[in-house]
Protein backbone atom coordinates (compact mmCIF):
# COMPACT_ATOMS: atom_id res chain seq x y z
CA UNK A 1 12.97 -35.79 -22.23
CA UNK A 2 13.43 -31.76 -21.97
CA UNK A 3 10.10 -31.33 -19.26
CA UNK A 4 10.18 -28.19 -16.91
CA UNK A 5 9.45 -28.56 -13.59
CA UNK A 6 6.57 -26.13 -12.67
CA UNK A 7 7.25 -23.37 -11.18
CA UNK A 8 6.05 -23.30 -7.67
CA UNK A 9 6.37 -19.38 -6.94
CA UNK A 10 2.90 -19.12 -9.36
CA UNK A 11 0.15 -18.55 -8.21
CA UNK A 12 1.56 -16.03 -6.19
CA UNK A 13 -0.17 -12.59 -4.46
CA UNK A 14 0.93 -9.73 -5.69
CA UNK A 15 -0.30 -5.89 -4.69
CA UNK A 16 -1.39 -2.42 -6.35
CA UNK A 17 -0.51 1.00 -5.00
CA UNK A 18 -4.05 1.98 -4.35
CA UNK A 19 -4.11 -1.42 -2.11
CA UNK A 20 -5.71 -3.62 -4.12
CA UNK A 21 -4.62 -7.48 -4.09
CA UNK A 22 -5.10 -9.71 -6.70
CA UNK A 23 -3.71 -13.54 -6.82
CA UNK A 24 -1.62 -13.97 -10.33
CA UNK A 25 -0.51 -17.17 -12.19
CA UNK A 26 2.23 -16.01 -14.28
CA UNK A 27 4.62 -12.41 -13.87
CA UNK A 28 3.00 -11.99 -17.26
CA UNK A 29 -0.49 -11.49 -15.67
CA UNK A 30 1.27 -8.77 -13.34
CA UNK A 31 0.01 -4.99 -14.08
CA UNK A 32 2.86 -2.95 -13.95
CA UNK A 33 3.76 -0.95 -10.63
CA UNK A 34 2.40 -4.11 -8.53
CA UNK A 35 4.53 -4.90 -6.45
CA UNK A 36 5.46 -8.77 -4.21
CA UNK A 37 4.90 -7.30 -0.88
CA UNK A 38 2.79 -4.12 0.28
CA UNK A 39 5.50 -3.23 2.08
CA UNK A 40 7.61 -1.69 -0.91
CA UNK A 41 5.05 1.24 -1.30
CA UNK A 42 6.02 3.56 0.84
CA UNK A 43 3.41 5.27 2.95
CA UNK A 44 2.24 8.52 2.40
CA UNK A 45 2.05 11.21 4.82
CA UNK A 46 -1.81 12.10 5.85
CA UNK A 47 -2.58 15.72 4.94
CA UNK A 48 -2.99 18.06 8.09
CA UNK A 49 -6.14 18.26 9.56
CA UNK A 50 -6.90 21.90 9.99
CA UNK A 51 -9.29 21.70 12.79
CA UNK A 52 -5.96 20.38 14.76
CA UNK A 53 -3.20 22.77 13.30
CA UNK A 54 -4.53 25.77 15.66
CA UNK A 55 -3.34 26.17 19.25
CA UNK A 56 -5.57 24.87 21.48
CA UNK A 57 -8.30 26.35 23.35
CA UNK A 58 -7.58 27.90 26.80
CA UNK A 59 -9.09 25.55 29.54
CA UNK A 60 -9.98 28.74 31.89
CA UNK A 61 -11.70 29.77 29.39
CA UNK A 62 -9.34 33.14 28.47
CA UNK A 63 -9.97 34.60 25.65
CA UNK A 64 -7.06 36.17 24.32
């Protein structure tokens, strides 16, 4: 008798870039660029928020 064992890593979670999560029963089923873990996307910087890129306002009230 030639029987596989299943495979007990499937079902497995799996995750997108844009954070989605989906559950998966074979790699097969995988899109591509998902990764195992969320962990190996690496985080992108937030963009500057311009209100807080000026100096900030004199508390006496000084204008310059």
């Amino acid at each position: 008798m030639d029987e596989k064992k299943p495979d007990r890593s499937w079902p497995a979670w799996f995750y997108g870039p844009k954070g989605e999560v989906g559950i998966f029963d074979r790699k097969e089923d995988v899109p591509k660029g998902w990764a195992d873990s969320p962990a190996k996307f690496k985080a992108k910087p937030a963009p500057a928020d311009p209100d807080q890129t000026s100096a900030p306002a004199d508390p006496t009230g000084n204008q310059p």
